[in-house]
Protein backbone atom coordinates (compact mmCIF):
# COMPACT_ATOMS: atom_id res chain seq x y z
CA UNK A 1 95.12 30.82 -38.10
CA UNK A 2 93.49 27.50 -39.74
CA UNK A 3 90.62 26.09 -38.24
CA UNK A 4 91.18 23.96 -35.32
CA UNK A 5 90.66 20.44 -37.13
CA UNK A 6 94.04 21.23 -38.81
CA UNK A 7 96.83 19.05 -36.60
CA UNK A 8 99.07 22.19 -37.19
CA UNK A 9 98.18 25.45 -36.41
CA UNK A 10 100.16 28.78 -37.14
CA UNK A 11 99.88 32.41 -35.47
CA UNK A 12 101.92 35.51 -35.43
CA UNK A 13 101.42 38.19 -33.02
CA UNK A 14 103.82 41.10 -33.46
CA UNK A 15 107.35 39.49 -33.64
CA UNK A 16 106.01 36.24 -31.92
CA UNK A 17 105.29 33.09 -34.27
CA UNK A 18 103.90 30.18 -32.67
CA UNK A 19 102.86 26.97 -33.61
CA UNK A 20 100.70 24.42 -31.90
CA UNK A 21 100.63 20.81 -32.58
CA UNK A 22 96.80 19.79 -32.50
CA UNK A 23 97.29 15.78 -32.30
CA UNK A 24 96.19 15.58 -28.33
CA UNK A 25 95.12 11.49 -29.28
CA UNK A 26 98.31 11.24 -31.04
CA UNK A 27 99.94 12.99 -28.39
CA UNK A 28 101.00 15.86 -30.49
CA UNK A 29 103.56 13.61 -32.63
CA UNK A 30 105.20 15.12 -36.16
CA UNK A 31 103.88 13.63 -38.97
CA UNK A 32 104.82 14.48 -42.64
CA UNK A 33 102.13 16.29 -43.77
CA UNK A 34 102.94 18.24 -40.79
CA UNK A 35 106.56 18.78 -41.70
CA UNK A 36 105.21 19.74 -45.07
CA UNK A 37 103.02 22.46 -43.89
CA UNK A 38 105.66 23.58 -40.80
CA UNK A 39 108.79 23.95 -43.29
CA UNK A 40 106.71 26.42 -45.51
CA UNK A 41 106.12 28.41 -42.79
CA UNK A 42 109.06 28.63 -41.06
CA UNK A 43 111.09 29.71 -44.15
CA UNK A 44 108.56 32.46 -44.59
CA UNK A 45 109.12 33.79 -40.90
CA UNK A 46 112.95 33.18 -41.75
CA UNK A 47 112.34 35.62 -44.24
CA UNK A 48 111.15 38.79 -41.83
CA UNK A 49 113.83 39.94 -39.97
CA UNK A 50 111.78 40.66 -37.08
CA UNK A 51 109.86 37.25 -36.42
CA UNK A 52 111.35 35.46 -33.21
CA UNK A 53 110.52 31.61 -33.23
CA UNK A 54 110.78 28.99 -30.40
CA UNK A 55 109.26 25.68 -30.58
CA UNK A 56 108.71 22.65 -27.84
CA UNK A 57 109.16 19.51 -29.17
CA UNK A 58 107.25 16.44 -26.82
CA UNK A 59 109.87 13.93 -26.57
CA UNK A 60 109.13 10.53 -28.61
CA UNK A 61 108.26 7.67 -26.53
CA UNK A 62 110.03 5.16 -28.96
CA UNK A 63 113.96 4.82 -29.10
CA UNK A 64 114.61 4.52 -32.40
CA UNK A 65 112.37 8.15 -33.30
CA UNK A 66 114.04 10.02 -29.98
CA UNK A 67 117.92 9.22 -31.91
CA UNK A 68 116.51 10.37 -34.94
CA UNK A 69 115.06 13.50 -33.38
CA UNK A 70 118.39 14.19 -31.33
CA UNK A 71 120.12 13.47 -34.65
CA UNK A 72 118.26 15.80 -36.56
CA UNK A 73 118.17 18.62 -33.75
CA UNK A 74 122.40 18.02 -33.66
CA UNK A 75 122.83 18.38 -37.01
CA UNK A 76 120.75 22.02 -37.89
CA UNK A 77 122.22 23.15 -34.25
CA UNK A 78 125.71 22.23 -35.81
CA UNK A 79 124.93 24.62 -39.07
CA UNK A 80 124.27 27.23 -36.42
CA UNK A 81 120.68 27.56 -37.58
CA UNK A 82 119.06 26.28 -34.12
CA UNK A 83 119.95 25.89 -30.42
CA UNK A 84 118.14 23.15 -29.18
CA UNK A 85 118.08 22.29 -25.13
CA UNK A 86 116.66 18.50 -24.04
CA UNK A 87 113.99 19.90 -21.02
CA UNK A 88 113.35 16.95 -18.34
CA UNK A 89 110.29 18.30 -16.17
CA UNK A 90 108.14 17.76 -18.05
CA UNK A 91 110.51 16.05 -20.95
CA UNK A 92 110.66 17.93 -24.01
CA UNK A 93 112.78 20.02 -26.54
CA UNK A 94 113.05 23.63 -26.48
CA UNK A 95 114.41 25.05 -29.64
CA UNK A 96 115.69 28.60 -30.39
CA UNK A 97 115.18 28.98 -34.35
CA UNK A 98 117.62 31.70 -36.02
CA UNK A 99 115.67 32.57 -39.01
CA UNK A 100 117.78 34.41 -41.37
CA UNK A 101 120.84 31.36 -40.50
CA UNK A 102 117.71 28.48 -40.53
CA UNK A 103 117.27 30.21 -44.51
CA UNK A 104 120.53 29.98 -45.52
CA UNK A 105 120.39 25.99 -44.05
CA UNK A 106 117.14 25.38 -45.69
CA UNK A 107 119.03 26.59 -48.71
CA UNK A 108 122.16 24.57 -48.25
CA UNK A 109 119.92 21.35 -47.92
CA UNK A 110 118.37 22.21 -51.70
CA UNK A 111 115.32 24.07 -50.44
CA UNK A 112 113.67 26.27 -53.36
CA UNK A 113 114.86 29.70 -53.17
CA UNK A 114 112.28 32.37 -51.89
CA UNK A 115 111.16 35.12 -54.08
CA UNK A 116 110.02 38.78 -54.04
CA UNK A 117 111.91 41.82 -52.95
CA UNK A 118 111.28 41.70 -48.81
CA UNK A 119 112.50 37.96 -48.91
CA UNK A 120 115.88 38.75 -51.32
CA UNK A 121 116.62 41.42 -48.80
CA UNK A 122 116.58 39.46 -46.02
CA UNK A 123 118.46 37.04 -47.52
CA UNK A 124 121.35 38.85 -47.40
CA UNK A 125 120.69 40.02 -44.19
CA UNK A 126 123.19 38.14 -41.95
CA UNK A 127 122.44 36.26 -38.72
CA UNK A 128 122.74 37.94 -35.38
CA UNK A 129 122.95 35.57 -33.21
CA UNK A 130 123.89 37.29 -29.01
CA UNK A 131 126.45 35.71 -28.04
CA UNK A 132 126.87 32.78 -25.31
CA UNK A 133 128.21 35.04 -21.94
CA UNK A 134 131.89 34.07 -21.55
CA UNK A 135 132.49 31.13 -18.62
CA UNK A 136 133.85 33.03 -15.62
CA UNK A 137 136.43 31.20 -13.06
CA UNK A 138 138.11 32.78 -10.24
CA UNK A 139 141.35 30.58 -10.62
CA UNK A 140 142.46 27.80 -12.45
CA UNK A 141 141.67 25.31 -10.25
CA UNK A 142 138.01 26.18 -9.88
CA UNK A 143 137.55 25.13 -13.48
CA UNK A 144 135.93 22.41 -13.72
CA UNK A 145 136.52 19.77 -17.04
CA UNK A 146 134.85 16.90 -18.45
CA UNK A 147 136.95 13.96 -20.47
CA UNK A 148 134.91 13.62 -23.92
CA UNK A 149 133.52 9.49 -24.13
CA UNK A 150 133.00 7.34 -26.83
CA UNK A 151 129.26 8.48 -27.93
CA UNK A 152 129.19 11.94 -26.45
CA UNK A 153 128.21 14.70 -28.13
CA UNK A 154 128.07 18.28 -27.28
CA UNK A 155 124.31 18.25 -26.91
CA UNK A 156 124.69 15.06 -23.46
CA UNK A 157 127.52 16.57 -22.28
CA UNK A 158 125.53 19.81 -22.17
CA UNK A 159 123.03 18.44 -20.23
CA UNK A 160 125.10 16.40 -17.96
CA UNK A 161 126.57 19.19 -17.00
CA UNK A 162 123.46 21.55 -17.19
CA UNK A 163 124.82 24.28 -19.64
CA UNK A 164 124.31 25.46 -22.82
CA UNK A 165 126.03 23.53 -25.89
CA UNK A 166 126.27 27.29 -26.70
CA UNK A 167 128.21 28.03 -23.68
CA UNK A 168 130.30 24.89 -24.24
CA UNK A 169 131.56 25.40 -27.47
CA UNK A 170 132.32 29.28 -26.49
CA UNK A 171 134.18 27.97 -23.78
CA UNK A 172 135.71 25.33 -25.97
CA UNK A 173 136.64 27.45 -28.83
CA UNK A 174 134.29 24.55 -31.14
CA UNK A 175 132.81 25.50 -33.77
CA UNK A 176 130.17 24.38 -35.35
CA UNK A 177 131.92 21.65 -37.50
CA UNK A 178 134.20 19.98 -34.60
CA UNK A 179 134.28 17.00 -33.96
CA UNK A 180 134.54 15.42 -30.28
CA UNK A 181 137.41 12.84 -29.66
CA UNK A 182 137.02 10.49 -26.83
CA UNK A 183 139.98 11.87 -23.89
CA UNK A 184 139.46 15.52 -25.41
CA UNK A 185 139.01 17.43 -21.87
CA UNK A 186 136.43 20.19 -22.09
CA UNK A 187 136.05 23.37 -20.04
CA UNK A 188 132.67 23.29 -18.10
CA UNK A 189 131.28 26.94 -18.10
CA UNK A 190 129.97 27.85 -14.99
CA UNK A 191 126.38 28.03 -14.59
């Protein structure tokens, strides 16, 4: 681990990775030296089959940074290589990382390829990802739907609702590419 004047700190214990943002007067926000240090190491847990990685993100303060953020979180959640979930109490991001399917993003977005025999073999390793449980109903009319809006996205209607955008798009039949159209009805997994 670095030494505790770094504003990013890295451990591993067993299949656990964890990383601490150490900004408390900043109040913990990402910078890009940060970014540069975190993306380094995540690709190298991404390349051990065995690490696990989950990461809470504070919630920016400012508008314009929290639509970037959801953005951002949307779009690697859409390539299947994250699945994030917006936390209210207290307000913050929890994100499940995939490793092996966060590599093959990294690698989609023109990220230098990893070297050395441990890190080719888990590169063609693919993702297992468990799957979503199925939504259970007891009849058709205890299904409950949800009529798509202009400006939703898979990610508020999962919170609205207060299920998984994993669960959604299982119920849904969505993959990772669909688009929403406003008046597209969605199935509402129960809880």
């Amino acid at each position: 681990m670095a030494d505790t004047d770094d504003d990013i700190l890295f451990g591993r214990e067993g299949a656990i990775a964890t990383v601490t943002l150490n900004r408390p007067r900043a109040l913990n926000a990402f910078t890009l030296e940060m970014y540069r240090a975190f993306d380094p190491k995540l690709r190298e847990w991404a390349a051990d089959p065995a690490a696990r990685l989950a990461v809470d993100l504070r919630r920016p303060s400012k508008p314009a940074c929290m639509r970037w953020l959801r953005k951002t979180l949307l779009s690697i959640e859409a390539a299947g290589a994250i699945d994030g979930t917006e936390e209210h109490h207290p307000p913050h991001f929890h994100v499940a990382v995939f490793p092996a399917a966060y590599r093959r993003y990294a690698a989609s977005r023109g990220a230098p390829k990893s070297e050395g025999p441990r890190r080719a073999a888990a590169a063609s390793t693919p993702a297992r990802r468990t799957p979503a449980p199925a939504a259970r109903t007891t009849s058709a009319s205890a299904r409950r739907t949800y009529q798509v809006r202009n400006g939703d996205s898979l990610w508020t209607i999962a919170r609205k609702e207060r299920v998984s955008v994993a669960a959604l798009r299982e119920a849904n039949g969505l993959g990772p590419r669909k688009a929403l159209q406003p008046g597209q009805r969605l199935v509402i997994p129960s809880r």
